[in-house]
PDB file of N, CA and C in Angstrom:
ATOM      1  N   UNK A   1       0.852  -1.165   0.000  1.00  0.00           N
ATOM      2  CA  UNK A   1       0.000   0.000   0.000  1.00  0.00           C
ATOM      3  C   UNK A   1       0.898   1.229   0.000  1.00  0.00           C
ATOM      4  N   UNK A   2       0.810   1.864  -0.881  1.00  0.00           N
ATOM      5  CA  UNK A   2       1.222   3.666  -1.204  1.00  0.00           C
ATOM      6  C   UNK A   2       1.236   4.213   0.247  1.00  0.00           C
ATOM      7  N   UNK A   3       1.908   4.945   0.059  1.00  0.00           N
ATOM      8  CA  UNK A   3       1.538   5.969   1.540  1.00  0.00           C
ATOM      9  C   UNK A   3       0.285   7.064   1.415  1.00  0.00           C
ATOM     10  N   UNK A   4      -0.041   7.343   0.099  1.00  0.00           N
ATOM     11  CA  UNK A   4      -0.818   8.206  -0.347  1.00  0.00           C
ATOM     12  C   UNK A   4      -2.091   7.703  -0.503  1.00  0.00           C
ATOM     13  N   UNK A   5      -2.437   6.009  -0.497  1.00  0.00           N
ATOM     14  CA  UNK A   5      -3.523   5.096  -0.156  1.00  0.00           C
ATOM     15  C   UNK A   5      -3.754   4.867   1.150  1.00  0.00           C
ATOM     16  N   UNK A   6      -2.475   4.947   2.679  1.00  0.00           N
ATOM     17  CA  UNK A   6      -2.516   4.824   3.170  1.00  0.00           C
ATOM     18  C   UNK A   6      -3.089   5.578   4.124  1.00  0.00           C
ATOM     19  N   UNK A   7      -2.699   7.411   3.743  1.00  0.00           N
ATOM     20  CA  UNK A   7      -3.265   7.968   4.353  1.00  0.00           C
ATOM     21  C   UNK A   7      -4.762   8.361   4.397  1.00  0.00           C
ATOM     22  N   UNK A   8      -5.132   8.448   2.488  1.00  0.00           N
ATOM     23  CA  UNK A   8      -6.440   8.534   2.504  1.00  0.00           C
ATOM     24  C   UNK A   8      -7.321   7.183   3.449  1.00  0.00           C
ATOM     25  N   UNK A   9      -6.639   5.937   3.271  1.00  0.00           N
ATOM     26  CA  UNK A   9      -6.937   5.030   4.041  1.00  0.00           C
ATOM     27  C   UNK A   9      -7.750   5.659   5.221  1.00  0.00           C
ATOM     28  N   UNK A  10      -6.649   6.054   6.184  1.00  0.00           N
ATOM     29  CA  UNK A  10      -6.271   6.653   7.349  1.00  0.00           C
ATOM     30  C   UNK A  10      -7.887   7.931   7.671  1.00  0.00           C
ATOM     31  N   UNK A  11      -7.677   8.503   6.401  1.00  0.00           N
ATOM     32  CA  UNK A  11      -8.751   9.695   6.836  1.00  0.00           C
ATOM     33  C   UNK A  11     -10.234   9.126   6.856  1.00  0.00           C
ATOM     34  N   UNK A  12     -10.489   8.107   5.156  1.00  0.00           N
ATOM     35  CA  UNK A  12     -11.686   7.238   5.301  1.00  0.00           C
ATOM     36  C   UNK A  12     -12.533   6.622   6.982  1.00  0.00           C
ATOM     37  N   UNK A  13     -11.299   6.206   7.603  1.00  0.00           N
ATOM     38  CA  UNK A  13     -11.714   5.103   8.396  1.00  0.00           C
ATOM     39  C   UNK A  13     -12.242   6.189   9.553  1.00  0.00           C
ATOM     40  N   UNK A  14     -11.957   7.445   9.528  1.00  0.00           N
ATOM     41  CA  UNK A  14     -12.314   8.434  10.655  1.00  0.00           C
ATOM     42  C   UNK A  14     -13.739   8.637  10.450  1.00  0.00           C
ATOM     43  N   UNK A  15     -14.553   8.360   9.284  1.00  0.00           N
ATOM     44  CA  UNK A  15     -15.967   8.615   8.942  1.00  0.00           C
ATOM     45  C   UNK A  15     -16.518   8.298  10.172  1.00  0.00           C
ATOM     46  N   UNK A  16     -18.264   8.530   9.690  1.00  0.00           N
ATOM     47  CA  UNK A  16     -19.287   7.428  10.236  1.00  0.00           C
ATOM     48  C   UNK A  16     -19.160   6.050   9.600  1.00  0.00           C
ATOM     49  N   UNK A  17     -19.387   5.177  10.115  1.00  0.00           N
ATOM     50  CA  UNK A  17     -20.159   3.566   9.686  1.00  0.00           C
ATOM     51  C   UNK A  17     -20.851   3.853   8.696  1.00  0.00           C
ATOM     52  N   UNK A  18     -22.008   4.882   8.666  1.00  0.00           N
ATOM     53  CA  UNK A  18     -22.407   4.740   7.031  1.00  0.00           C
ATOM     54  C   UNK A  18     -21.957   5.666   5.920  1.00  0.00           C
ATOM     55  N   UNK A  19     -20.957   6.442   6.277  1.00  0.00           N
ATOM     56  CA  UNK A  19     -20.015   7.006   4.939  1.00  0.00           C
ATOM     57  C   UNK A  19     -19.334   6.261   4.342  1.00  0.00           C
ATOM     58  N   UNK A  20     -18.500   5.698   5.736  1.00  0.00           N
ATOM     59  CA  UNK A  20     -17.441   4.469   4.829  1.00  0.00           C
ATOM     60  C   UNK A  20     -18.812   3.183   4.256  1.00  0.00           C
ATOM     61  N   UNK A  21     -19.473   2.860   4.551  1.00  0.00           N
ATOM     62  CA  UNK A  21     -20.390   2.331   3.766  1.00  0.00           C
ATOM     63  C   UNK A  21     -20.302   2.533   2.211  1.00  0.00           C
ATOM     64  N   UNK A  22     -20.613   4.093   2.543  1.00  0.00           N
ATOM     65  CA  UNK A  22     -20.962   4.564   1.242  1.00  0.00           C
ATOM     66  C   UNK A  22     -19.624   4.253   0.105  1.00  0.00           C
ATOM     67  N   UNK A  23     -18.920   4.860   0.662  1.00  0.00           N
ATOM     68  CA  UNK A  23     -17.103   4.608  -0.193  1.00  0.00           C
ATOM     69  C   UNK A  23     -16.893   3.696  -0.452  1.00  0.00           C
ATOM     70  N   UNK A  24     -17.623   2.856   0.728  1.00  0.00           N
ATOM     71  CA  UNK A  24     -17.076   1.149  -0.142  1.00  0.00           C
ATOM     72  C   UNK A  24     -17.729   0.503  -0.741  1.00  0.00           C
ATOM     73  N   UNK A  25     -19.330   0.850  -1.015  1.00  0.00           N
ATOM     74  CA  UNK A  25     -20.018   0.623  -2.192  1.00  0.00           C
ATOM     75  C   UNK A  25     -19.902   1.451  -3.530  1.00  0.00           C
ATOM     76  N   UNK A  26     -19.456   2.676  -3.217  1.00  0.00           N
ATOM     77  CA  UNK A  26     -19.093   2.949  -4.683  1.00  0.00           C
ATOM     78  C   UNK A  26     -17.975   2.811  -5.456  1.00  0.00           C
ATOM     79  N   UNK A  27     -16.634   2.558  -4.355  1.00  0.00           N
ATOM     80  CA  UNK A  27     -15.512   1.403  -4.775  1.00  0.00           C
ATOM     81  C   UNK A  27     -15.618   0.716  -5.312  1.00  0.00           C
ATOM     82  N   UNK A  28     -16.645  -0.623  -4.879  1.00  0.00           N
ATOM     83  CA  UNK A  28     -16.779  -1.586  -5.364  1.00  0.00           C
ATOM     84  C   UNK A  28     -17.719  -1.940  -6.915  1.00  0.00           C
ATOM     85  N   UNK A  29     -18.669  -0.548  -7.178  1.00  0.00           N
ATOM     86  CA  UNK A  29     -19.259  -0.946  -8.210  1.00  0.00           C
ATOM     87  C   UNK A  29     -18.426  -0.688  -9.057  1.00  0.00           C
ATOM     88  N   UNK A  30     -17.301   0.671  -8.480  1.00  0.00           N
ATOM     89  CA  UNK A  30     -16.302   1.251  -9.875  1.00  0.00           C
ATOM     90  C   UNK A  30     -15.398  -0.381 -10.309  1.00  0.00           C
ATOM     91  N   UNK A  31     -15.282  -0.820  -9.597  1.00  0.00           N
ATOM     92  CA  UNK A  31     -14.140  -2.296  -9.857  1.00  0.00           C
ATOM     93  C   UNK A  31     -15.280  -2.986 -10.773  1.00  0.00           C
ATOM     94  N   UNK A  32     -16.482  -2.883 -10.437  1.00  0.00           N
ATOM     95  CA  UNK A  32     -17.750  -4.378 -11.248  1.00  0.00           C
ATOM     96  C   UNK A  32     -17.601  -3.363 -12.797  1.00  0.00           C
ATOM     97  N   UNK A  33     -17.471  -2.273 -12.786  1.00  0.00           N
ATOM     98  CA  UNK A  33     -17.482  -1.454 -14.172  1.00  0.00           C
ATOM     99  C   UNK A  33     -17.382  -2.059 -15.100  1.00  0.00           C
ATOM    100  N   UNK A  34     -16.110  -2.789 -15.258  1.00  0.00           N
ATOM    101  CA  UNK A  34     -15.471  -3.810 -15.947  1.00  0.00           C
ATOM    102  C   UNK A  34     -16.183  -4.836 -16.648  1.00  0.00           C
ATOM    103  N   UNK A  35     -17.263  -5.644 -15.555  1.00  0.00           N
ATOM    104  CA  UNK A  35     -18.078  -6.794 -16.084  1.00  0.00           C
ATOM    105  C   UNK A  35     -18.778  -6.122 -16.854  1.00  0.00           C
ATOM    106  N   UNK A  36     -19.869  -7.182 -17.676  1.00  0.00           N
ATOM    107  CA  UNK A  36     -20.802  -6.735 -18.746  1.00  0.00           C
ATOM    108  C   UNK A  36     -21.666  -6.224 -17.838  1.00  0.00           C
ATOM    109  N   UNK A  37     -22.277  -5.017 -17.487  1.00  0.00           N
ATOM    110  CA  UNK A  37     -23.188  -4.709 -17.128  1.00  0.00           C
ATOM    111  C   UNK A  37     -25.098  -5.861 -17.029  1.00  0.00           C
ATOM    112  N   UNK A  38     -24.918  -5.994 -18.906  1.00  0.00           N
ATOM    113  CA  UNK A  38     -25.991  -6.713 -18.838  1.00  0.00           C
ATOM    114  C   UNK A  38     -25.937  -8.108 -18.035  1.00  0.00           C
ATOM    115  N   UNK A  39     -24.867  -8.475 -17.859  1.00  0.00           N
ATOM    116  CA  UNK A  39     -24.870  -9.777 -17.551  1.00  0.00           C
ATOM    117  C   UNK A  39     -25.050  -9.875 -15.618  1.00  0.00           C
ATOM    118  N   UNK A  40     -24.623  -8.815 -15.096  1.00  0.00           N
ATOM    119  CA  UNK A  40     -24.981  -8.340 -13.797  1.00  0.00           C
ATOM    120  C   UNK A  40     -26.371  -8.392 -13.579  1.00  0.00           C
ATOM    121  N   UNK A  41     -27.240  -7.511 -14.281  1.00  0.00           N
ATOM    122  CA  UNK A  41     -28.346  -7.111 -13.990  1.00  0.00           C
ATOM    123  C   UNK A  41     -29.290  -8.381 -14.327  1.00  0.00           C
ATOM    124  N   UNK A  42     -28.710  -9.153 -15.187  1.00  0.00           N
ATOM    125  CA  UNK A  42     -29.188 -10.504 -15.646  1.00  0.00           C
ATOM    126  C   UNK A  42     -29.319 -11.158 -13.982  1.00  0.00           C
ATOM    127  N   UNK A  43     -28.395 -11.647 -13.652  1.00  0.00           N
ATOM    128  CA  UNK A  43     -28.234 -12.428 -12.429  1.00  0.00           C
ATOM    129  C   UNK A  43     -29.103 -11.757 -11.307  1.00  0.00           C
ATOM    130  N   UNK A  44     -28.825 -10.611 -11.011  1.00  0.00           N
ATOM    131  CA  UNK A  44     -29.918  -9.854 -10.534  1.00  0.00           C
ATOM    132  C   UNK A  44     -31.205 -10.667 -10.122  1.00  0.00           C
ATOM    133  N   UNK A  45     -31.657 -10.208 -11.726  1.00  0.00           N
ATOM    134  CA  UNK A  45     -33.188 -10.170 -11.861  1.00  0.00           C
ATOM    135  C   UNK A  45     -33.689 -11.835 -11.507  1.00  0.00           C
ATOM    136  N   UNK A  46     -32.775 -13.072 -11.838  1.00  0.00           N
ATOM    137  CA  UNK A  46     -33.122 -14.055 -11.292  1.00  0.00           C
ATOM    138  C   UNK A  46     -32.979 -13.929 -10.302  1.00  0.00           C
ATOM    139  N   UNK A  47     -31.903 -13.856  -9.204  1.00  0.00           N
ATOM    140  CA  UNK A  47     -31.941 -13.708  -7.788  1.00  0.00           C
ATOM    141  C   UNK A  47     -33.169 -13.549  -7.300  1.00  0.00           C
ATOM    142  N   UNK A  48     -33.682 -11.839  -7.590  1.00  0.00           N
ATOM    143  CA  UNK A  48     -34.734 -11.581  -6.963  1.00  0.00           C
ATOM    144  C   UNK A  48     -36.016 -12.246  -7.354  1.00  0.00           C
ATOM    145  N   UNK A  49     -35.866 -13.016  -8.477  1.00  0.00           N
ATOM    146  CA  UNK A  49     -37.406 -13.587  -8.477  1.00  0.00           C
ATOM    147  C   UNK A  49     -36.963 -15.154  -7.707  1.00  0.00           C
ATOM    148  N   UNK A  50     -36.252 -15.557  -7.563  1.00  0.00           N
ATOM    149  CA  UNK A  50     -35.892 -16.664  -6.648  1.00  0.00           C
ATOM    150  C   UNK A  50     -36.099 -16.073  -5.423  1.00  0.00           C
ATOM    151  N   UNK A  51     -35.931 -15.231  -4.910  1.00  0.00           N
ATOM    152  CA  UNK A  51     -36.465 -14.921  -3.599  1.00  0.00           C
ATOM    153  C   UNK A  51     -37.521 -14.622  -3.662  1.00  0.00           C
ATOM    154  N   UNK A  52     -38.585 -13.753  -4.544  1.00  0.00           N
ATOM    155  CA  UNK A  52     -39.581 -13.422  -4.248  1.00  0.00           C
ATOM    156  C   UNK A  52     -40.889 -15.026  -4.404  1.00  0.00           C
ATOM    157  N   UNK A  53     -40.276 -15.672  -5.063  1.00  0.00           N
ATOM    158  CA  UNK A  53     -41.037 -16.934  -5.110  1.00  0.00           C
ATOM    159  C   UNK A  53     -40.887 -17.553  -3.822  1.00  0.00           C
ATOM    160  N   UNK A  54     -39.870 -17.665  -3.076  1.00  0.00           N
ATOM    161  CA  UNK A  54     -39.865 -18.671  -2.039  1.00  0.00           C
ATOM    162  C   UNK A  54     -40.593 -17.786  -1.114  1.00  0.00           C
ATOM    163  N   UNK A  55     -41.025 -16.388  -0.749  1.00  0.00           N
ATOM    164  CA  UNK A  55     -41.367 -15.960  -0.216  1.00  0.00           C
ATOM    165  C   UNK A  55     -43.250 -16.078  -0.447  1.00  0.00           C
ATOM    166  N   UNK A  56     -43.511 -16.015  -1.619  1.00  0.00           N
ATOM    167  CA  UNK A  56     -44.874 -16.199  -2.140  1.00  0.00           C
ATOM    168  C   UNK A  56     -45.195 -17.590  -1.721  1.00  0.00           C
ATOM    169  N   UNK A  57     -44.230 -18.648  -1.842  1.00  0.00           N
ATOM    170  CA  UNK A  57     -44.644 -19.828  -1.743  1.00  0.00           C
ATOM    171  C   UNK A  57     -44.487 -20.068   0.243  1.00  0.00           C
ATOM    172  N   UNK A  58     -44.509 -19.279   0.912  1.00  0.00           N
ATOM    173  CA  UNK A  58     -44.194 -19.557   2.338  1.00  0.00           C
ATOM    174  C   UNK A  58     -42.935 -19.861   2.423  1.00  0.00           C
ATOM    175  N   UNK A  59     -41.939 -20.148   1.636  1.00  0.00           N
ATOM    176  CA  UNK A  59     -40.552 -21.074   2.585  1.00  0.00           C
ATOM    177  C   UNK A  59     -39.545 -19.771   2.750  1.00  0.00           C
ATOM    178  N   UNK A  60     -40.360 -18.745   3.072  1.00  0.00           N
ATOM    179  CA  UNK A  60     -39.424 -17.677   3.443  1.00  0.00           C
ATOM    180  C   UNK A  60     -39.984 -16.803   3.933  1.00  0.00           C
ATOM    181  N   UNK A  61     -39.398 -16.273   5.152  1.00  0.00           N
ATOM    182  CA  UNK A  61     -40.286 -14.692   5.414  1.00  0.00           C
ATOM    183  C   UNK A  61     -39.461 -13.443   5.794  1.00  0.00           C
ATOM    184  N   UNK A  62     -38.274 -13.644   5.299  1.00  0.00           N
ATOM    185  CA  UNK A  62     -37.378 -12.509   5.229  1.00  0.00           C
ATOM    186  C   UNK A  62     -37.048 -12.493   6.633  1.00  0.00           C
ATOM    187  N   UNK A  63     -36.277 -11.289   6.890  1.00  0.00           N
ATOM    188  CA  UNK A  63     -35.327 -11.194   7.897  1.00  0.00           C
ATOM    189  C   UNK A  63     -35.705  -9.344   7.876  1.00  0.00           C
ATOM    190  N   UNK A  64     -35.872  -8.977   9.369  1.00  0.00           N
ATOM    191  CA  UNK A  64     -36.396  -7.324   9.109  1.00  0.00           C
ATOM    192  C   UNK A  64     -35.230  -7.241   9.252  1.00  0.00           C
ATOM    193  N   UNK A  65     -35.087  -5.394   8.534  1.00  0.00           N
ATOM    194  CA  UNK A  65     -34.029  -4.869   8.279  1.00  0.00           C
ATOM    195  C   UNK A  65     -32.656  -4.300   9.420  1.00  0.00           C
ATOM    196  N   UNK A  66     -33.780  -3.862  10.288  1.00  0.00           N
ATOM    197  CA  UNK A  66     -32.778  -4.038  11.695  1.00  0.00           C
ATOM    198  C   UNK A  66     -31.699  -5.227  12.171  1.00  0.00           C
ATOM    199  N   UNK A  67     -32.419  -6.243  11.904  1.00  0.00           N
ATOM    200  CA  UNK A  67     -32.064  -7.087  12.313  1.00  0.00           C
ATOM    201  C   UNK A  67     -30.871  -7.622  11.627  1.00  0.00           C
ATOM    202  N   UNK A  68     -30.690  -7.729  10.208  1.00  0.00           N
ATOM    203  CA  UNK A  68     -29.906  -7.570   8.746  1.00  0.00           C
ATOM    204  C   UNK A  68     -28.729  -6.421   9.698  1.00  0.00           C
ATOM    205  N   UNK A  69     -29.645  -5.230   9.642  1.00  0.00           N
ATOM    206  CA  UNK A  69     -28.101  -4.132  10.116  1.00  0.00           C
ATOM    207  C   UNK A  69     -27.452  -4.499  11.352  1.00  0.00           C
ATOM    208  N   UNK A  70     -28.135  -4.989  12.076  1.00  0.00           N
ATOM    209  CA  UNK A  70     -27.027  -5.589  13.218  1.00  0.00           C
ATOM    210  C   UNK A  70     -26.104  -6.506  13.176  1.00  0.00           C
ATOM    211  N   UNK A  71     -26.772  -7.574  12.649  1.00  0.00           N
ATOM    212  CA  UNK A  71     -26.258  -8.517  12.124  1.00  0.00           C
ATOM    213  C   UNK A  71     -24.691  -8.433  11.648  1.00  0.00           C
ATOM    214  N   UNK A  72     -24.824  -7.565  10.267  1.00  0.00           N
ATOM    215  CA  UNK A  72     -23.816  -7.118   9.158  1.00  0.00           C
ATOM    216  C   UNK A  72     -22.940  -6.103  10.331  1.00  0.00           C
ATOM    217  N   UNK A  73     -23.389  -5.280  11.385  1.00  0.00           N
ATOM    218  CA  UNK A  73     -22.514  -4.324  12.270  1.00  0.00           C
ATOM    219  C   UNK A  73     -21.406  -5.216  12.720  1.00  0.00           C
ATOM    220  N   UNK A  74     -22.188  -6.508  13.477  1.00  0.00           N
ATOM    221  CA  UNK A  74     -21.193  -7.224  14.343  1.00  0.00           C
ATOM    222  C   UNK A  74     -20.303  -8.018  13.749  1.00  0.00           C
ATOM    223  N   UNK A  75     -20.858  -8.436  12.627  1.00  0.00           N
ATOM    224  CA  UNK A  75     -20.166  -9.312  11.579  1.00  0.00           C
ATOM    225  C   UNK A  75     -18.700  -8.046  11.224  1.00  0.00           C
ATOM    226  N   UNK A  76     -18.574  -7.253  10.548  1.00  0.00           N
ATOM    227  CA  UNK A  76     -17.584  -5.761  10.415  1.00  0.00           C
ATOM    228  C   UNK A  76     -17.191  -5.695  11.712  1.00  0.00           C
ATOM    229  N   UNK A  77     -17.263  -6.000  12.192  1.00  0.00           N
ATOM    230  CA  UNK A  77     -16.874  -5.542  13.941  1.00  0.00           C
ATOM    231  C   UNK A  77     -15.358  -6.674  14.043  1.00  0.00           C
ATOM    232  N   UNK A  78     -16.497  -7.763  14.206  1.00  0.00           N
ATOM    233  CA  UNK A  78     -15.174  -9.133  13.821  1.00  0.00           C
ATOM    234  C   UNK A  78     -14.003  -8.790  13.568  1.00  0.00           C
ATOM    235  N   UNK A  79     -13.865  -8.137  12.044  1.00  0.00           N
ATOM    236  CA  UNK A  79     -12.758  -8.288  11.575  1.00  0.00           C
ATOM    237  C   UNK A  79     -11.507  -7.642  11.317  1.00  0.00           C
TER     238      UNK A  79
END
């Protein structure tokens, strides 16, 4: 790591929890740039109808969102 990665590093990590959120989701889509777009949004769109079916059909009833953000807090916490 650069020193000049390191420091921005350095300043990032001083955020809130949901700025650096933010930075590291828009990091990460700039890196997906690369893939075919269509082929992303492809996978996508099955995903979500695979979930929304198991949910229609009962074998799912989601997880509330709180519960998801805690979850994902302590999990980041870990590591």
């Amino acid at each position: 790591m650069t020193t000049e990665v390191k420091q921005l590093l350095d300043e990032a990590m001083k955020l809130s929890p949901d700025n650096r959120a933010e930075i590291a989701a828009e990091l990460l889509a700039s890196l997906d740039e690369s893939a075919d777009s269509g082929d992303v949004e492809a996978a996508w769109a099955v995903e979500i109808e695979r979930r929304a079916r198991r949910v229609l059909a009962g074998e799912s009833s989601g997880t509330p969102r709180d519960e998801v953000r805690t979850r994902l807090g302590r999990d980041l916490l870990k590591r």
